[in-house]
N, C-alpha and C. Protein backbone atom coordinates (compact mmCIF):
# COMPACT_ATOMS: atom_id res chain seq x y z
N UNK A 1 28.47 -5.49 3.95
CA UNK A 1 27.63 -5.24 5.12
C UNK A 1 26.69 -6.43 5.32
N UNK A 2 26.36 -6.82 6.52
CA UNK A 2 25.93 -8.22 6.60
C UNK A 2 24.12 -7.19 7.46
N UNK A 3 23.47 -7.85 6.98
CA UNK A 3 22.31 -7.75 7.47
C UNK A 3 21.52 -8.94 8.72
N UNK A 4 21.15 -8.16 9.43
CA UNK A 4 20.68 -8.69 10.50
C UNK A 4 19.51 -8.61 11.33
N UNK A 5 18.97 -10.29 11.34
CA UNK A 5 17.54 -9.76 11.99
C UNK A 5 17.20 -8.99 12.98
N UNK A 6 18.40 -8.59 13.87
CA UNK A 6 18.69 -8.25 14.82
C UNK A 6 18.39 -7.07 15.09
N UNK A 7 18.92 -6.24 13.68
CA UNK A 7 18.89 -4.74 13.39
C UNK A 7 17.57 -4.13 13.60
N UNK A 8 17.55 -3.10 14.20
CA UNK A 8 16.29 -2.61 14.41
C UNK A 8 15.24 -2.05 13.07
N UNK A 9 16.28 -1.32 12.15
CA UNK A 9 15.55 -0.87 11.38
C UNK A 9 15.13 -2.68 10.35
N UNK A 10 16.12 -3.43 10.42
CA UNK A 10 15.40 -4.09 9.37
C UNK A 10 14.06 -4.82 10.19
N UNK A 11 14.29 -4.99 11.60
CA UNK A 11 12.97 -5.22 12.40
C UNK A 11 12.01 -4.42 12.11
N UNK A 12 11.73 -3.14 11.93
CA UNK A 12 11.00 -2.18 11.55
C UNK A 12 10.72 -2.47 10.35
N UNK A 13 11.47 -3.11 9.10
CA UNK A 13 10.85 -3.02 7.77
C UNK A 13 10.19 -4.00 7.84
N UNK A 14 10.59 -4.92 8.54
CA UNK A 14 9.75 -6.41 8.38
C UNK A 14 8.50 -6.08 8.68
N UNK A 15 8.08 -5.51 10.15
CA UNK A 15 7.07 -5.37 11.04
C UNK A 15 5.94 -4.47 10.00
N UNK A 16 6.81 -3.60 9.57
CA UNK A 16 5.81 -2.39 8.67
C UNK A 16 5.49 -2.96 6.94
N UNK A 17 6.41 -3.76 6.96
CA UNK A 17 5.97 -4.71 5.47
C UNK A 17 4.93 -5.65 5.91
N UNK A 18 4.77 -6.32 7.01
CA UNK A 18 4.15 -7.35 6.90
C UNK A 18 2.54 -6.71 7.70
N UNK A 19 2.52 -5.21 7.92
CA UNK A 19 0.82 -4.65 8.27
C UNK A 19 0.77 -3.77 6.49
N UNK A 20 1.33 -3.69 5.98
CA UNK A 20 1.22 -3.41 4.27
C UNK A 20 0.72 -4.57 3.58
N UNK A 21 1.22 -5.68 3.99
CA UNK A 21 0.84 -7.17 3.58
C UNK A 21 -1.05 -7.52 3.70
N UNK A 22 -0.66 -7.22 4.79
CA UNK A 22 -2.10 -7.23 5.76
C UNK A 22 -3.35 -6.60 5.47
N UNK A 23 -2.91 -5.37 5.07
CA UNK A 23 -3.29 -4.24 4.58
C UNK A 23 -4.44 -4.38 3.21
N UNK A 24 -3.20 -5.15 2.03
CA UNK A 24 -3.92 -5.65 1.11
C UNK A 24 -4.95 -6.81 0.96
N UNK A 25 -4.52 -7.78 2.08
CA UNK A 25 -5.32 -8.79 1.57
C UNK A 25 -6.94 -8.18 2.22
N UNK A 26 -6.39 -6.88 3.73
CA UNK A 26 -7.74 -6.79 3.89
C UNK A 26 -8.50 -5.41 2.80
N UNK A 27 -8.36 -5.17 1.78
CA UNK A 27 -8.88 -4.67 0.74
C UNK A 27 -8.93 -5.36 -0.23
N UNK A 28 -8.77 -6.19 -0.40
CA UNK A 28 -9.62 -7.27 -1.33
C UNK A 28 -10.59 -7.66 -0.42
N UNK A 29 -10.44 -8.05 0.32
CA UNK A 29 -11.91 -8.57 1.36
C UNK A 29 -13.04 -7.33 0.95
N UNK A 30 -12.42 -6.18 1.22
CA UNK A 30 -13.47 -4.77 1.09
C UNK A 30 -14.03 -5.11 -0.20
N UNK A 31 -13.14 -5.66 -1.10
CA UNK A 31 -13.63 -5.65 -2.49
C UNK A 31 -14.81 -6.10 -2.21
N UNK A 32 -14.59 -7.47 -2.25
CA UNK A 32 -15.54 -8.90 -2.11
C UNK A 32 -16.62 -8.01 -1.12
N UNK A 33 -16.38 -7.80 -0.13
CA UNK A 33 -18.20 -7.71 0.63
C UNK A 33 -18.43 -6.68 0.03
N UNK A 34 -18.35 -5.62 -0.85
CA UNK A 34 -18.88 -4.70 -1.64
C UNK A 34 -19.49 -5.14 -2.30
N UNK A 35 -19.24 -6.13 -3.13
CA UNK A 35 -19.71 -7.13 -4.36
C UNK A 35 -20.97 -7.58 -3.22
N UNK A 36 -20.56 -7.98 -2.88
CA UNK A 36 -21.93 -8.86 -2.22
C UNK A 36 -22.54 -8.43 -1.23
N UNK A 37 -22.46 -6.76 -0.78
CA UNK A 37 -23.32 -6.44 -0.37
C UNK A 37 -24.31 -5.20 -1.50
N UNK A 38 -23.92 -5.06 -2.10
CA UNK A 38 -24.39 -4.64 -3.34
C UNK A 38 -24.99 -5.60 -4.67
N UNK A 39 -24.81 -7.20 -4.62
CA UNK A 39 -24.99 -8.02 -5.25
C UNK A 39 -25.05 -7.76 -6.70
N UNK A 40 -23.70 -7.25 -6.67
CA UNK A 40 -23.19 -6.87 -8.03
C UNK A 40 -21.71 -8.02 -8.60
N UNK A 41 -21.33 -8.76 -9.36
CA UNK A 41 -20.12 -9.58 -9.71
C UNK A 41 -19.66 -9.54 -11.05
N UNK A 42 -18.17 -9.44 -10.95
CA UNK A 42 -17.35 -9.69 -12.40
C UNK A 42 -17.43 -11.04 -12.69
N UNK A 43 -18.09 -12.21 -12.40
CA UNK A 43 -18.65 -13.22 -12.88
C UNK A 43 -19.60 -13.94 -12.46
N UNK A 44 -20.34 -14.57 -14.08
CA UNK A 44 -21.55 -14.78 -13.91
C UNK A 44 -21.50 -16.02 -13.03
N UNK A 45 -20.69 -17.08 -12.48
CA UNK A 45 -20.57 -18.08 -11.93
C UNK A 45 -21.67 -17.18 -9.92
N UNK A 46 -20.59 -16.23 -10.31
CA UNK A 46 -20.70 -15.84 -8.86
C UNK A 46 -22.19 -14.78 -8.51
N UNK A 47 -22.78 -14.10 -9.78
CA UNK A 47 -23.70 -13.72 -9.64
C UNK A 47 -25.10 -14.61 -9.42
N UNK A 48 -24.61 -15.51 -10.06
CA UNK A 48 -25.77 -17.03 -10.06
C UNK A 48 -25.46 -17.50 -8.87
N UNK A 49 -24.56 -17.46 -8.07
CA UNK A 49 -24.54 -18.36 -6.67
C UNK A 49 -25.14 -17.49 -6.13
N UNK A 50 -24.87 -16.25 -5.75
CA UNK A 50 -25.09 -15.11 -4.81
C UNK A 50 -26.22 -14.60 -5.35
N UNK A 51 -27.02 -14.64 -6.30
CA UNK A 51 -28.27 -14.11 -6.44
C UNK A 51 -28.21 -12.82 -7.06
N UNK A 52 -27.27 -12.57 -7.57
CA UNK A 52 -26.90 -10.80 -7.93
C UNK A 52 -26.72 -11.13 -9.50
N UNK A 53 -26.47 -10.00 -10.00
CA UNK A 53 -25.96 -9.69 -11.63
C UNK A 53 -24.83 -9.36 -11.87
N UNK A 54 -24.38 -9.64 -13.15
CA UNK A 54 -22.64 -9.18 -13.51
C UNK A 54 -23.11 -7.98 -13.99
N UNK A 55 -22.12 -7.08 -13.21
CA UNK A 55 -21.70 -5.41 -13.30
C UNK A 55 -20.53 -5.08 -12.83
N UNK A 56 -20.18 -4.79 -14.10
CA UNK A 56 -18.70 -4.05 -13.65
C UNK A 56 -18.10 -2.85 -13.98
N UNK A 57 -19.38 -2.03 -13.56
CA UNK A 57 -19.52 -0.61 -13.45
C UNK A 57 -20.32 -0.32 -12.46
N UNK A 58 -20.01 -0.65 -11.38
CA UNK A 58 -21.15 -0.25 -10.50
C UNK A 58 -19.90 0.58 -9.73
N UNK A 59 -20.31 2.19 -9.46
CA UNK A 59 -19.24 3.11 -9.19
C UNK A 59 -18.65 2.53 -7.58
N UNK A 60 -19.58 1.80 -6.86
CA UNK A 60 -19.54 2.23 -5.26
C UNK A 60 -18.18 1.06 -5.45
N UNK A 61 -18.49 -0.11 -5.79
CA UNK A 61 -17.52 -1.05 -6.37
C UNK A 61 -16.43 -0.81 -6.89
N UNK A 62 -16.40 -0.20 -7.45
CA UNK A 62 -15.00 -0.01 -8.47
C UNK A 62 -14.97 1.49 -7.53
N UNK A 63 -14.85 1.86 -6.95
CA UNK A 63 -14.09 3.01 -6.03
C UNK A 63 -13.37 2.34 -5.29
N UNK A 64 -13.49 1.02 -4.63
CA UNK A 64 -13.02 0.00 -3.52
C UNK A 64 -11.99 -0.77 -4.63
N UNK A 65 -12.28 -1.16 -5.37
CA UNK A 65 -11.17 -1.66 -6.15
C UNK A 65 -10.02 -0.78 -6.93
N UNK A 66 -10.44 0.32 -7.02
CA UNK A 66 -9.18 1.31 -7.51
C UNK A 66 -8.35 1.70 -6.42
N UNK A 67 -8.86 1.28 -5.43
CA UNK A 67 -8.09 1.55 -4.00
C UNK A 67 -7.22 0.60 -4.07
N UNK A 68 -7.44 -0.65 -4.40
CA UNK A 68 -7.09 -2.12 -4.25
C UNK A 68 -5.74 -1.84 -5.25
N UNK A 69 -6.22 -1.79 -6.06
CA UNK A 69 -5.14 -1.15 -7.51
C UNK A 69 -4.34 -0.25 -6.81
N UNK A 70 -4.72 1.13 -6.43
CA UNK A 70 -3.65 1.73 -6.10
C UNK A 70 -2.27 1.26 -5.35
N UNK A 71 -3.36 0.65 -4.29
CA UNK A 71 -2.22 -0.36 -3.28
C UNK A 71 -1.01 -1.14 -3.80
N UNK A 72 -2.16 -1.84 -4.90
CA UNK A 72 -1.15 -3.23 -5.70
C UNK A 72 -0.21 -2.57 -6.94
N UNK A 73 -0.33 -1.38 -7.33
CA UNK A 73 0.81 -0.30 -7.74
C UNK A 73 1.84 0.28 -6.93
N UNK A 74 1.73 0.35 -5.42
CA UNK A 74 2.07 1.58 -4.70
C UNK A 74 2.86 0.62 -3.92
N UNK A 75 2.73 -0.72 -3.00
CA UNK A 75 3.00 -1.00 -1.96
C UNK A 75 4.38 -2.33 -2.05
N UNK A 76 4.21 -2.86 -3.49
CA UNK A 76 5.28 -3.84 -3.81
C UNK A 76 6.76 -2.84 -3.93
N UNK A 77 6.20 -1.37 -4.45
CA UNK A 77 7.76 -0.38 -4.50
C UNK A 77 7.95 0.11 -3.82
N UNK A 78 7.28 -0.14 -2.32
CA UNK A 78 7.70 0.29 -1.25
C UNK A 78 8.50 -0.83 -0.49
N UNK A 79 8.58 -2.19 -1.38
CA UNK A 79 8.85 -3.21 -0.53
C UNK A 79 10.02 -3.60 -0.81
N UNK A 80 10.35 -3.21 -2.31
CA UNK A 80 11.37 -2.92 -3.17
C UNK A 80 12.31 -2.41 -2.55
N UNK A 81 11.92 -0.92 -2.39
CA UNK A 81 13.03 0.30 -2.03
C UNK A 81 13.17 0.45 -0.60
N UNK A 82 12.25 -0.08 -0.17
CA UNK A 82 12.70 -0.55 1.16
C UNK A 82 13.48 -1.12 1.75
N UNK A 83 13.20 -2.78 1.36
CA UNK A 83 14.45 -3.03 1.55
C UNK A 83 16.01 -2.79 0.71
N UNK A 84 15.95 -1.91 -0.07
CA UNK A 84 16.95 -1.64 -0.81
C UNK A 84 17.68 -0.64 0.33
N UNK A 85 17.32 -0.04 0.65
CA UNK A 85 17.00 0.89 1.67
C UNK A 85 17.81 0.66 3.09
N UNK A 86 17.37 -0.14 3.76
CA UNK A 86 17.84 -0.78 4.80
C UNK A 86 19.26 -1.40 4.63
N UNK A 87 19.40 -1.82 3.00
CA UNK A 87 20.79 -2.18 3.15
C UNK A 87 21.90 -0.88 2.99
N UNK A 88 21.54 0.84 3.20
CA UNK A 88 22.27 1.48 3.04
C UNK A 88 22.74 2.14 4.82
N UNK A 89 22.08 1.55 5.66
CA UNK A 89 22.98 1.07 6.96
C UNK A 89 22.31 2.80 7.70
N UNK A 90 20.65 2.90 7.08
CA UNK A 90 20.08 4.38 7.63
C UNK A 90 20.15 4.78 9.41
N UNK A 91 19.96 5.29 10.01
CA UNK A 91 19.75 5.66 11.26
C UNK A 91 18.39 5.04 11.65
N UNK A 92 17.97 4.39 12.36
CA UNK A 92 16.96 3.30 12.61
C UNK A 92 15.83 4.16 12.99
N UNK A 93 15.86 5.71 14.32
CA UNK A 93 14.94 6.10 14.30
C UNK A 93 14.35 6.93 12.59
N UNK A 94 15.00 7.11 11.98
CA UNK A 94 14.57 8.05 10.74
C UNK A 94 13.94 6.78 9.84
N UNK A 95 14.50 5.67 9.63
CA UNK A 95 14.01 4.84 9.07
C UNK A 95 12.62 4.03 9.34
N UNK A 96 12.44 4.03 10.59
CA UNK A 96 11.30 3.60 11.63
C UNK A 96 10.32 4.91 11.09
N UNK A 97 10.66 5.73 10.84
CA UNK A 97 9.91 7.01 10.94
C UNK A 97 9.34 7.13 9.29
N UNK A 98 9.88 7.08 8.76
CA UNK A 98 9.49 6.74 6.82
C UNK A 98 8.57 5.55 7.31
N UNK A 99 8.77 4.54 7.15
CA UNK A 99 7.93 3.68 7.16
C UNK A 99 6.39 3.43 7.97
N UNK A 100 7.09 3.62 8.89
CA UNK A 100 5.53 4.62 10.03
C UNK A 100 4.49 5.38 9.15
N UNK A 101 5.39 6.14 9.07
CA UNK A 101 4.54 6.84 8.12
C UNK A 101 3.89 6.77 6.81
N UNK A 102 4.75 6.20 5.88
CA UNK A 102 4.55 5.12 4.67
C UNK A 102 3.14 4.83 4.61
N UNK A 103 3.22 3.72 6.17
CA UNK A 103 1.97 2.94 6.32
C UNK A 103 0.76 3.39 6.69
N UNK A 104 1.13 4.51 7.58
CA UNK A 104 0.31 5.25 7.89
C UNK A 104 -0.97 6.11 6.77
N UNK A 105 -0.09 6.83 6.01
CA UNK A 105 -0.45 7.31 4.96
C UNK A 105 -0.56 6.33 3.32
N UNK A 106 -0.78 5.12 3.57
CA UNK A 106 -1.29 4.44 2.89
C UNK A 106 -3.03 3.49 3.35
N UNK A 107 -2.88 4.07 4.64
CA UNK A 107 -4.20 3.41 5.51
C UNK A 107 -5.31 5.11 5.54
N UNK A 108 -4.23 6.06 5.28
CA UNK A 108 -5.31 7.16 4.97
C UNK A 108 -6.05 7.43 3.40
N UNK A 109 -4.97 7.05 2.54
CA UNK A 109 -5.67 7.11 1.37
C UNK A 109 -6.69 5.89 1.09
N UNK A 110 -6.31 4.67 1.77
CA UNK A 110 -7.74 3.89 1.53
C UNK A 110 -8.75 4.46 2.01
N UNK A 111 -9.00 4.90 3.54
CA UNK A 111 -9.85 5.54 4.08
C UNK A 111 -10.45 6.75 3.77
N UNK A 112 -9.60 8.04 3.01
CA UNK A 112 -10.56 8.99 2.00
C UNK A 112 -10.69 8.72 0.83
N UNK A 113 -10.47 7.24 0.06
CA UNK A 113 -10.59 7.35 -1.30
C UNK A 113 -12.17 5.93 -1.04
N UNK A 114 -11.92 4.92 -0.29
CA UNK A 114 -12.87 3.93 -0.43
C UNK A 114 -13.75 3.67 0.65
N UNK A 115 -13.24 4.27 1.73
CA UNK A 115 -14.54 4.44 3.07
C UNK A 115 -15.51 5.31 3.43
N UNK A 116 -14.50 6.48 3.52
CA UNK A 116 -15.39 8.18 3.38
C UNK A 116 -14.66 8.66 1.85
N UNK A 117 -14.98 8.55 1.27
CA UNK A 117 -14.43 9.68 0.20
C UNK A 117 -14.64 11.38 0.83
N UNK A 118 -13.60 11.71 0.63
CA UNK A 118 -13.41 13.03 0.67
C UNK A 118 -12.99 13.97 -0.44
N UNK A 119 -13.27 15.24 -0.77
CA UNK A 119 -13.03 15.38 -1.53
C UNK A 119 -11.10 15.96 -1.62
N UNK A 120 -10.84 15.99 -2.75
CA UNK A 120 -9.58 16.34 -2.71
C UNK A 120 -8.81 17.77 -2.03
N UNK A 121 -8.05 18.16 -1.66
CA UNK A 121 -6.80 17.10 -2.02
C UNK A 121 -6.42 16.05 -0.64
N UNK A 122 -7.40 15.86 -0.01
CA UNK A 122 -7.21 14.80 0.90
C UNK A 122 -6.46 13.59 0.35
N UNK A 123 -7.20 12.85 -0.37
CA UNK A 123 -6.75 11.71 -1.18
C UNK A 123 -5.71 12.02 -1.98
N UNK A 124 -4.91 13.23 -2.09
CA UNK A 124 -4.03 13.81 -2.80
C UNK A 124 -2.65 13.94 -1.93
N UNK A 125 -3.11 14.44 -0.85
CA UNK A 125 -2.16 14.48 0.04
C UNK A 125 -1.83 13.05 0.51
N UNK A 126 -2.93 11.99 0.70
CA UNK A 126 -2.44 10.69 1.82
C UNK A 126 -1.55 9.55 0.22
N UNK A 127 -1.76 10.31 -0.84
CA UNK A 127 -0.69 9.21 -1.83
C UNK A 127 0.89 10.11 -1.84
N UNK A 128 0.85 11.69 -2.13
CA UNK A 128 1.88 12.13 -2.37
C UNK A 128 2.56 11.85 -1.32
N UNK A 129 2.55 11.84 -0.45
CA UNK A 129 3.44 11.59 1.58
C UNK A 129 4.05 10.47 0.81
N UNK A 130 3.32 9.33 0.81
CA UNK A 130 4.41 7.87 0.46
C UNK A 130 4.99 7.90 -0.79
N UNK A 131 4.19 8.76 -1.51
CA UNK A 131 5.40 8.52 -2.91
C UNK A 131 6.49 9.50 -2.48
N UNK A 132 6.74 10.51 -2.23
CA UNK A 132 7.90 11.55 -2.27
C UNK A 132 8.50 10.42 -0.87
N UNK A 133 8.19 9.45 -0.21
CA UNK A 133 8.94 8.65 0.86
C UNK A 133 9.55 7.92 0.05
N UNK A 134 9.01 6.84 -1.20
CA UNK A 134 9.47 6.16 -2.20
C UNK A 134 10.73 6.73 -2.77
N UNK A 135 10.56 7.90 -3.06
CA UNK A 135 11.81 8.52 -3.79
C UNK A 135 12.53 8.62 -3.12
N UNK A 136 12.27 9.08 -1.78
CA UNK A 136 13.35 9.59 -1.33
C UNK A 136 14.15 8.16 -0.60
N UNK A 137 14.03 6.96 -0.43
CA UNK A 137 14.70 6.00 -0.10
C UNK A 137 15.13 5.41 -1.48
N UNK A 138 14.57 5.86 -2.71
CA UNK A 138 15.36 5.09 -3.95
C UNK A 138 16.62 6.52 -4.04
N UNK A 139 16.25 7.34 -4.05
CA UNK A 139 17.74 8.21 -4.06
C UNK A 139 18.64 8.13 -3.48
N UNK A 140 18.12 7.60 -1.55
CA UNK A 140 18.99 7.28 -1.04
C UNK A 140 20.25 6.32 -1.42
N UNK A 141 19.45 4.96 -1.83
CA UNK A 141 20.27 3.95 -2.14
C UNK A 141 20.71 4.09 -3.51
N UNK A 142 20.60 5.10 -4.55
CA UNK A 142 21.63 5.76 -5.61
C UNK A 142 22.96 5.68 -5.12
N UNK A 143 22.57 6.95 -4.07
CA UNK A 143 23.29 7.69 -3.85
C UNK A 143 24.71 7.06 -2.67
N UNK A 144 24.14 6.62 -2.23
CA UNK A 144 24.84 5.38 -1.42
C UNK A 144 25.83 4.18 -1.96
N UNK A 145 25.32 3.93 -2.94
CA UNK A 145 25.89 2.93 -4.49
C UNK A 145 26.36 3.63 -5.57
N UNK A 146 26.27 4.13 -5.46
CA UNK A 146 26.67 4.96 -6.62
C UNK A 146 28.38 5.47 -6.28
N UNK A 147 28.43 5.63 -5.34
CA UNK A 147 29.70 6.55 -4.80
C UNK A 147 30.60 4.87 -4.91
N UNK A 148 30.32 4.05 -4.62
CA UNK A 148 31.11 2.77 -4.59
C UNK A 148 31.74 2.35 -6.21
N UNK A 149 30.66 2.73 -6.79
CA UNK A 149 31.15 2.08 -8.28
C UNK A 149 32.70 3.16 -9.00
């Protein structure tokens, strides 16, 4: 099977990989102005420029960075099985529709875990949506490969 930029769904993975992309670098930014609007730093280089102290327990901080973490756990195996995914030749609206959503529900769990915290199972619900999506495009492409061997 020859893949093609052409293809809608792999247009769709690109488009929805590359606001996941986006996604992260803008939560590290969250990191950083947390740090420095709290003038709190994981190094002393940077607490001495910025006028602040090294702390790296300051909760409001490290709530924004476990977000960051979650992401940088969560979003490379979506990028994985994704495109693993796309090469099993899915129906473009259903595939458009996982990923939509994917992203979607990866822009909600930053938002109840590091903007508003909410209490659970908000933040429970906006990780389980993309992981049971994860699985279910790595089973796909099992299951798809698997029958070939």
């Amino acid at each position: 099977m020859a893949i093609s930029l052409q293809d809608a769904v792999v247009q769709s993975y690109i488009v929805y990989s590359a606001i996941l992309a986006l996604k992260l670098l803008a939560v590290s930014t969250m990191t950083s102005m947390k740090r420095i609007s709290r003038k709190v730093f994981a190094n002393p280089e940077d607490a001495v420029g910025l006028k602040g102290k090294v702390n790296l327990n300051d909760p409001e901080v490290e709530r924004v960075r476990r977000a960051h973490l979650n992401d940088l756990e969560n979003i490379p195996a979506f990028w994985l099985l994704g495109a693993l995914y796309v090469t099993t030749s899915p129906v473009a609206a259903w595939a458009t529709l996982l990923f939509r959503v994917y992203t979607v529900s990866r822009f909600i769990h930053t938002f109840v875990y590091a903007v508003v915290p909410l209490p659970q199972p908000a933040r429970g619900i906006a990780f389980g949506i993309p992981y049971l999506i994860k699985w279910y495009m790595g089973i796909q492409v099992i299951l798809h490969y698997a029958t070939a061997l």
